[in-house]
N, C-alpha and C. Protein backbone atom coordinates (compact mmCIF):
# COMPACT_ATOMS: atom_id res chain seq x y z
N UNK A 1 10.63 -27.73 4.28
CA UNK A 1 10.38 -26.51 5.02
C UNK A 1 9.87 -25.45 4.04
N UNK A 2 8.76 -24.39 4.34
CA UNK A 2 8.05 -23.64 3.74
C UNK A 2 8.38 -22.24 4.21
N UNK A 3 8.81 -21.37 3.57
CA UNK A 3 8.93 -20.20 4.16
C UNK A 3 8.12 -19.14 3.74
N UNK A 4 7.72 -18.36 4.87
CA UNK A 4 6.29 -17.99 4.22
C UNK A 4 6.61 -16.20 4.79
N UNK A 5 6.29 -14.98 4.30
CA UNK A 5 6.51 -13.42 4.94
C UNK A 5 4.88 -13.65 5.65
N UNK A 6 5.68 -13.17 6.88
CA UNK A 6 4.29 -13.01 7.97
C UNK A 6 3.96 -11.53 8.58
N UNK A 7 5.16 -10.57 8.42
CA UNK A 7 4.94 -9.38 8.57
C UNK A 7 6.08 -8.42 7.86
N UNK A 8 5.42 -7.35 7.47
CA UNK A 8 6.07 -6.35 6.65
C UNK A 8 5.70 -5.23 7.92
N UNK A 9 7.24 -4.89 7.88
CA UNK A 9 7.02 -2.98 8.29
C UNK A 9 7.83 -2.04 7.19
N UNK A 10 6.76 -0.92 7.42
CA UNK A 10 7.22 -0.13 6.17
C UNK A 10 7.26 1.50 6.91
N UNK A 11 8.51 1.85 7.44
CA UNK A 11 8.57 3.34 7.67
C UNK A 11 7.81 4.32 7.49
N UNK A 12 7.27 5.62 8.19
CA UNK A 12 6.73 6.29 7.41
C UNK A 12 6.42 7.63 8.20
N UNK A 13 6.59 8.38 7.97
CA UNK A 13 6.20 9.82 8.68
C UNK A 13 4.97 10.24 8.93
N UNK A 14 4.01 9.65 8.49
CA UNK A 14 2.46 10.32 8.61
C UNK A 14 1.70 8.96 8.35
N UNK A 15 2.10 8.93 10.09
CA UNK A 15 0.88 7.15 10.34
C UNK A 15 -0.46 7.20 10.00
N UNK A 16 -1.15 8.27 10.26
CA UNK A 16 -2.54 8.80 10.43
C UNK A 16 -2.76 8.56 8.52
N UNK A 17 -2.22 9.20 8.02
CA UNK A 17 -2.68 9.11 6.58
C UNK A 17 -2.00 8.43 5.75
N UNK A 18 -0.90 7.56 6.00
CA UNK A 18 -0.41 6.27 5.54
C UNK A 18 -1.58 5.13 5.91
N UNK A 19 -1.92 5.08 7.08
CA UNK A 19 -3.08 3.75 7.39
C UNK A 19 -4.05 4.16 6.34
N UNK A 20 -4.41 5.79 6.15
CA UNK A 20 -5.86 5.96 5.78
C UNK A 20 -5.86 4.98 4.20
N UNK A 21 -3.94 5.60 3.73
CA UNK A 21 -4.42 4.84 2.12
C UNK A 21 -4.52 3.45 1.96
N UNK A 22 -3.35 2.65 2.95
CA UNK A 22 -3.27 1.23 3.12
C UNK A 22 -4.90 0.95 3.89
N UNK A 23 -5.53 1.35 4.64
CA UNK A 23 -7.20 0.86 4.35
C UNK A 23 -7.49 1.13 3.54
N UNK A 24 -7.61 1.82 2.32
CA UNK A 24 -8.29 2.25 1.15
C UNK A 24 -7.94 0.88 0.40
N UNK A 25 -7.03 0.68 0.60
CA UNK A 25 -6.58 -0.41 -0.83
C UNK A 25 -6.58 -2.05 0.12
N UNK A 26 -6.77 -2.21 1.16
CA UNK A 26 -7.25 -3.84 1.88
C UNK A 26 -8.27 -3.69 2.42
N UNK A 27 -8.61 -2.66 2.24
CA UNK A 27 -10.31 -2.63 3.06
C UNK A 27 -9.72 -3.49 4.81
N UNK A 28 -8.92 -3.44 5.34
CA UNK A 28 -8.59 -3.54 6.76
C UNK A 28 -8.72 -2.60 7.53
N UNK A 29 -9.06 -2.46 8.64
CA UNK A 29 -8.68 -1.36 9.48
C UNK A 29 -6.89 -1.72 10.28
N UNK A 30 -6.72 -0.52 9.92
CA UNK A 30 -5.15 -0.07 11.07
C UNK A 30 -5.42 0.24 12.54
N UNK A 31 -5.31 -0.57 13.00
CA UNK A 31 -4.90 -0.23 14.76
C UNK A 31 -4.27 0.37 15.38
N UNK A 32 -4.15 1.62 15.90
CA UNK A 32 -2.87 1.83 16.17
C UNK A 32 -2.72 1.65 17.80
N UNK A 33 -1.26 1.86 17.71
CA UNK A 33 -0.81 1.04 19.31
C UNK A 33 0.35 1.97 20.03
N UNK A 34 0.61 2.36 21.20
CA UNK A 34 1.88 2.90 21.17
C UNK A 34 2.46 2.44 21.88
N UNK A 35 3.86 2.02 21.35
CA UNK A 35 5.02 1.96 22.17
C UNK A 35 6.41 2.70 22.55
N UNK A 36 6.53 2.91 23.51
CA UNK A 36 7.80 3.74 23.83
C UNK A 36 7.61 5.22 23.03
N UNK A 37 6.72 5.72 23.33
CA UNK A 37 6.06 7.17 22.96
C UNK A 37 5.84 7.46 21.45
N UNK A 38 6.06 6.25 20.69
CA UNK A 38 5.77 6.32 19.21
C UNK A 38 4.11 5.58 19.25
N UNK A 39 3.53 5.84 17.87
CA UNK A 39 2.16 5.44 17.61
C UNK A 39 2.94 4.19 16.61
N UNK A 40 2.58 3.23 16.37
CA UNK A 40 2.58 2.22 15.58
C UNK A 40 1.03 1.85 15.28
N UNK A 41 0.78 1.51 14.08
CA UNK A 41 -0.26 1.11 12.98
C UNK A 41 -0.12 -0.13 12.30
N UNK A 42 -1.12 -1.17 12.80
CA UNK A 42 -1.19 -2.53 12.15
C UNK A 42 -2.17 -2.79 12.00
N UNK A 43 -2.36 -3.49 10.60
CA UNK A 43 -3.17 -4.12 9.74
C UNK A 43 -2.98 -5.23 9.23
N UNK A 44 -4.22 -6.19 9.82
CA UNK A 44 -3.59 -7.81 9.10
C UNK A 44 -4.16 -7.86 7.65
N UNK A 45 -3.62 -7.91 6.83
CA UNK A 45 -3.83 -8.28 5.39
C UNK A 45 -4.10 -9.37 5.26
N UNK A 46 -5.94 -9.44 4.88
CA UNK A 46 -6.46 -11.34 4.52
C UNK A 46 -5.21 -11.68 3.21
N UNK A 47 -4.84 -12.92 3.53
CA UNK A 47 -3.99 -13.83 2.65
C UNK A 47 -2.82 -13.62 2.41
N UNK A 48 -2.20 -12.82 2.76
CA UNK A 48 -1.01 -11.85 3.18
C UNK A 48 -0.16 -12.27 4.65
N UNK A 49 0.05 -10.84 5.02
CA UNK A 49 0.55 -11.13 6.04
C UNK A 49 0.08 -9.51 6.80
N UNK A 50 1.07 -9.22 7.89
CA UNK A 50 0.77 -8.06 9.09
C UNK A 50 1.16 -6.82 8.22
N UNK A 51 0.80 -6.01 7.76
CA UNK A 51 1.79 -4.95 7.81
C UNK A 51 1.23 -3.47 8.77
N UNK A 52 2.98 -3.36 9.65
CA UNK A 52 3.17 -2.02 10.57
C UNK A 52 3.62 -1.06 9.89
N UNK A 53 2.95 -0.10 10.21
CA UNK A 53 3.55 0.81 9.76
C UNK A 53 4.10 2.07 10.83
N UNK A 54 5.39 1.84 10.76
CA UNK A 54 6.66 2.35 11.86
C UNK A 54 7.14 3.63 11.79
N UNK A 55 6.91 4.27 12.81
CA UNK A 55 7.39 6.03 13.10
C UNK A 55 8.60 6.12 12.41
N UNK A 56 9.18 6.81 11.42
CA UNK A 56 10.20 7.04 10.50
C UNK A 56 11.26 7.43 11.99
N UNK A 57 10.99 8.18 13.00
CA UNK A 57 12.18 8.58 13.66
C UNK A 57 12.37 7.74 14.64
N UNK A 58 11.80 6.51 14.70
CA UNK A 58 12.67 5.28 15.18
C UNK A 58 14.21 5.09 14.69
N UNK A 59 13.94 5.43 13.58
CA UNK A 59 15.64 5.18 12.71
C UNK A 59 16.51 6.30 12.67
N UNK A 60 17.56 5.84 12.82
CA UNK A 60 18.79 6.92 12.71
C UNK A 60 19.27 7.38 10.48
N UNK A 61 18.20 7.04 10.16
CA UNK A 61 18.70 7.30 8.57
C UNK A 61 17.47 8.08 7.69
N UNK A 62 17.78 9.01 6.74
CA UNK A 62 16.88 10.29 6.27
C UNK A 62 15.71 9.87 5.78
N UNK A 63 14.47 10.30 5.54
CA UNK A 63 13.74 9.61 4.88
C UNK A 63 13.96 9.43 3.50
N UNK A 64 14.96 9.93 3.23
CA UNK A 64 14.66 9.84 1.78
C UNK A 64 15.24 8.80 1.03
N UNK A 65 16.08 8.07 2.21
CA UNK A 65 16.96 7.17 1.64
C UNK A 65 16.35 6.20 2.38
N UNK A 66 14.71 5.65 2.84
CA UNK A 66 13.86 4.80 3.07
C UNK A 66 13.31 4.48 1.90
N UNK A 67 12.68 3.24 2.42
CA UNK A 67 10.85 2.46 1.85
C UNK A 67 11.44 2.84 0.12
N UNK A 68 12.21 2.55 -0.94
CA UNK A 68 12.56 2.65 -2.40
C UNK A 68 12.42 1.15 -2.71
N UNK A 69 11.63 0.48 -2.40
CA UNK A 69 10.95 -0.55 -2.98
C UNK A 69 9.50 -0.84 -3.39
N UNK A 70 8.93 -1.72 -3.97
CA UNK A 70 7.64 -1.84 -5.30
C UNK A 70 6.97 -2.94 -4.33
N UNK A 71 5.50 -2.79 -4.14
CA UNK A 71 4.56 -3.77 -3.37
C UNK A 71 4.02 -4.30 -4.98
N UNK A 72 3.95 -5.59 -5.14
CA UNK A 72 3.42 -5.91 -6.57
C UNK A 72 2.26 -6.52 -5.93
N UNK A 73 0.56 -6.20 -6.23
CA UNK A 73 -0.53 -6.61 -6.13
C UNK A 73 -1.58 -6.84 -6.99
N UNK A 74 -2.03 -7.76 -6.58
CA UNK A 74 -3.19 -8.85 -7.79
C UNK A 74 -4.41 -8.70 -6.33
N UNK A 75 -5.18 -8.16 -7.45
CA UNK A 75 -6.98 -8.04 -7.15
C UNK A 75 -7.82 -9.08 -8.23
N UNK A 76 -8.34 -9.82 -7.15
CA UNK A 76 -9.63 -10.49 -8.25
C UNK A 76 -10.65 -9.35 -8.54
N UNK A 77 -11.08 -8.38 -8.41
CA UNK A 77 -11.85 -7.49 -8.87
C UNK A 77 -11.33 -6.06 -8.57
N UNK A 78 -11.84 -5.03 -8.81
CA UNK A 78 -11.62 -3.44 -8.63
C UNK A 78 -11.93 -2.53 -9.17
N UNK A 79 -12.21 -2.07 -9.84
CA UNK A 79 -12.85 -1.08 -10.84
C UNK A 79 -12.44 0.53 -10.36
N UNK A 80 -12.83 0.36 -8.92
CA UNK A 80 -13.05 1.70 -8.16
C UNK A 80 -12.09 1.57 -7.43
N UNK A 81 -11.19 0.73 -6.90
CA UNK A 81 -9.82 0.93 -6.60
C UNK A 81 -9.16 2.19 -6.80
N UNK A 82 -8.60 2.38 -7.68
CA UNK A 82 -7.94 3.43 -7.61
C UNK A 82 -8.36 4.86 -7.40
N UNK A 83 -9.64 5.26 -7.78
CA UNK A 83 -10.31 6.46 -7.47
C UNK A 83 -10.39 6.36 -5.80
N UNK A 84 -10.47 4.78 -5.03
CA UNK A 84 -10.49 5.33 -3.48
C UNK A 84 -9.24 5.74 -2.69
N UNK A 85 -8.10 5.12 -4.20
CA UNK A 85 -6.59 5.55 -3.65
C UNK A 85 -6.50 6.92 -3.48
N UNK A 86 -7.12 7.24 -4.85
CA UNK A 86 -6.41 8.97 -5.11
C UNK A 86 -7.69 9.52 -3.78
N UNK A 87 -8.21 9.39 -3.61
CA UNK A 87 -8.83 10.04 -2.21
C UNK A 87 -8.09 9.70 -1.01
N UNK A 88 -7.13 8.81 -0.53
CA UNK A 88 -6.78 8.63 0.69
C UNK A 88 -5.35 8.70 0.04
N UNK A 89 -5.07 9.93 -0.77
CA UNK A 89 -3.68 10.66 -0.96
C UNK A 89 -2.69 9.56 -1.87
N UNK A 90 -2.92 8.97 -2.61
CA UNK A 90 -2.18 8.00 -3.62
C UNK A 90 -2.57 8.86 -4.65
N UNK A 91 -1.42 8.15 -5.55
CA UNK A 91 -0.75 8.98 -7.18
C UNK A 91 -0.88 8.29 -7.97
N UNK A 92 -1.42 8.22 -9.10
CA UNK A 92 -1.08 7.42 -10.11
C UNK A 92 -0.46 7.87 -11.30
N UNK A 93 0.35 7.15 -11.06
CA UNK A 93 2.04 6.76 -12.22
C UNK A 93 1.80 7.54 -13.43
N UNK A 94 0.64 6.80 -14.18
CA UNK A 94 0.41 6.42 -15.42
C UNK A 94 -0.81 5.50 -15.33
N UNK A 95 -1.52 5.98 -16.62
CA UNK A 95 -3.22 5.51 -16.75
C UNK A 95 -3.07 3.82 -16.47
N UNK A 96 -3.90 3.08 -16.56
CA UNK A 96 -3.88 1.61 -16.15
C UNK A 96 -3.35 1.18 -17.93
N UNK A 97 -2.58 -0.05 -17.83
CA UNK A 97 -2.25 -0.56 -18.96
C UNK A 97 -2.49 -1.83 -19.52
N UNK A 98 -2.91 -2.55 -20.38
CA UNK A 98 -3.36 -3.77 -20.48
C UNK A 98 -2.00 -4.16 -20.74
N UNK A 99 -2.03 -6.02 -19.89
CA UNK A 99 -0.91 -6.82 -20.27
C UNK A 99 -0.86 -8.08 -20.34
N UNK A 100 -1.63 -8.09 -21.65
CA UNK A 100 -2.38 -9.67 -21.77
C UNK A 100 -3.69 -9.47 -21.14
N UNK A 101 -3.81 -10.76 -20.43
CA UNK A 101 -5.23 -10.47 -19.59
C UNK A 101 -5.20 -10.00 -18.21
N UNK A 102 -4.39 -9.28 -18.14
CA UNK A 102 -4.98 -8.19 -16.81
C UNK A 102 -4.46 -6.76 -17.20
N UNK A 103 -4.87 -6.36 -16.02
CA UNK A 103 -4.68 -4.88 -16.35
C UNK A 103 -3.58 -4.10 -15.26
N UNK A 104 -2.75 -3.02 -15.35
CA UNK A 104 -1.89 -3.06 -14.27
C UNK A 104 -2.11 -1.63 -14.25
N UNK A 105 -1.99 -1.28 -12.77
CA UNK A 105 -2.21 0.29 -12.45
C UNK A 105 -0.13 0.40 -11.99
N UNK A 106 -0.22 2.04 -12.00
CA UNK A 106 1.25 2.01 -11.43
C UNK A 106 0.86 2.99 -10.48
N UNK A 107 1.03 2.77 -9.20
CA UNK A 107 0.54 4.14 -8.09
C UNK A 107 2.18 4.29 -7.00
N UNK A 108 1.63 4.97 -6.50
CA UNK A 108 3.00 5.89 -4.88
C UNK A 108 1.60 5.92 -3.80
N UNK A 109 2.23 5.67 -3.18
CA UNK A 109 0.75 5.81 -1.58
C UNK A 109 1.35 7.35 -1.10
N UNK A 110 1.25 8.10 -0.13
CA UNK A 110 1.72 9.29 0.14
C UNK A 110 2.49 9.78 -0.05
N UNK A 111 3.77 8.84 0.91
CA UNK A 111 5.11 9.12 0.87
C UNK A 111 5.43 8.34 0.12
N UNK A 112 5.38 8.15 -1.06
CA UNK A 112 6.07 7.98 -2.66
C UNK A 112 6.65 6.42 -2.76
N UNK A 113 6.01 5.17 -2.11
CA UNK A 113 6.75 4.16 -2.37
C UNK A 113 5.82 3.30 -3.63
N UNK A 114 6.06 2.76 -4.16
CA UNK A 114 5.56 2.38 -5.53
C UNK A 114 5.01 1.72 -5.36
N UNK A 115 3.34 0.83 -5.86
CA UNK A 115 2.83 0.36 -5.87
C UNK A 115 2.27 -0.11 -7.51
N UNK A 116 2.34 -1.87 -7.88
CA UNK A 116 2.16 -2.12 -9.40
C UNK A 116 0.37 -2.92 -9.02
N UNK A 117 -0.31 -2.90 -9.36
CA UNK A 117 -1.40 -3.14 -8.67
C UNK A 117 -2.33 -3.86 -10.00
N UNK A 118 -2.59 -5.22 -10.05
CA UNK A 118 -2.88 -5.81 -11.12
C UNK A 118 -3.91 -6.03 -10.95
N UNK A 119 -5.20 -6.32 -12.10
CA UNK A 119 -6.54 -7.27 -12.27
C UNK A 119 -6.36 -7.99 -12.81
N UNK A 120 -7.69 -8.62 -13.36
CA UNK A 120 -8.19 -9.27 -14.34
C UNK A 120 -8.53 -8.50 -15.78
N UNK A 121 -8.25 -8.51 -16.71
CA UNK A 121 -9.00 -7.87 -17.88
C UNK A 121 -10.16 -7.59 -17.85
N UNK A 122 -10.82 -8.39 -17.25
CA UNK A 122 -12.54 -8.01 -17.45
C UNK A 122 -13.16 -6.79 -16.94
N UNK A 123 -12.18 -6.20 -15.68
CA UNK A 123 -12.47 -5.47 -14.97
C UNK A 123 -12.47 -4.40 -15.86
N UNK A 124 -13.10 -3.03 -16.22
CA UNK A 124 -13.27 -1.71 -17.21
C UNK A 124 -12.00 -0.94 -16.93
N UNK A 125 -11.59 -0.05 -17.91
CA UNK A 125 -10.23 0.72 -17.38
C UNK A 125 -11.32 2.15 -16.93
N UNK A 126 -10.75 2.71 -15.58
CA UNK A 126 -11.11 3.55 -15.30
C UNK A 126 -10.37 4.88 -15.85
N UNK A 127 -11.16 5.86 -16.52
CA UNK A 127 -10.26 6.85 -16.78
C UNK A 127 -10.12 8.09 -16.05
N UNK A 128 -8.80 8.27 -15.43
CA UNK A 128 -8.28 8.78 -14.44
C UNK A 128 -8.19 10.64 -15.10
C-alpha cells in the first residue's frame, strides 16, 4: 500500500491575496467556490496535490496560533521566482543560499507561513 497527500488546506484570512501569491509560485489558477457563505480557493498543484485555501473563521482558534508550519519546495528552474513572490506580497527570509548544488530561498507568503524553496545551482542568484 502507497500512501500518497492528495490535498492540503491551509487557513487563511485574505483568500483574494493568499491565491494571488500561491499562483505566483505554481503558475495555477485558484478557483474560488463558496460554501456555506464562506469563499474557498482551490488550486490543483501539477505533481502535487489540491491545495484549499480555507476562511480562517471557519475555526474556533486565533490566527495566530494557525498555519506554523514550512512548505519545503524543489523547482527544476526559476530565476525570477522570487521577484514574482515579492510582488504577490511574499517576504524573503534571507538572500538565497548555496547548498551544494542547489540553491535555497527562505520566504513567508502573506500571512507569514514559511516557505524553503530550492533549485538547481545552475540557476543565477538573484539579488534581492
Amino acid at each position: 500500500m502507497k500512501t500518497h497527500l492528495f490535498k492540503l488546506d491551509l487557513l487563511v484570512r485574505d483568500g483574494a491575496r493568499m491565491a494571488t501569491f500561491y499562483e505566483a509560485l505554481f503558475g495555477v489558477p485558484f478557483l474560488a467556490h463558496e460554501m456555506a457563505g464562506h469563499v474557498f480557493r482551490v488550486g490543483q498543484v501539477p505533481g502535487l496535490c489540491t491545495l484549499q485555501l480555507v476562511p480562517a473563521a471557519l475555526m474556533d482558534v486565533p490566527i495566530s496560533g494557525l498555519n506554523r508550519f514550512q512548505l519545503n519546495l524543489e523547482l527544476d528552474s526559476g530565476a525570477a521566482l522570487p521577484e514574482g513572490l515579492l510582488a504577490a506580497g511574499g517576504e524573503v527570509d534571507e538572500p538565497p543560499q548555496r547548498d551544494g548544488d542547489r540553491l535555497l530561498w527562505s520566504v513567508r507568503d502573506p500571512e507569514g507561513n514559511s516557505l524553503v524553496i530550492q533549485c538547481p545551482d545552475a540557476v543565477p542568484v538573484i539579488e534581492l
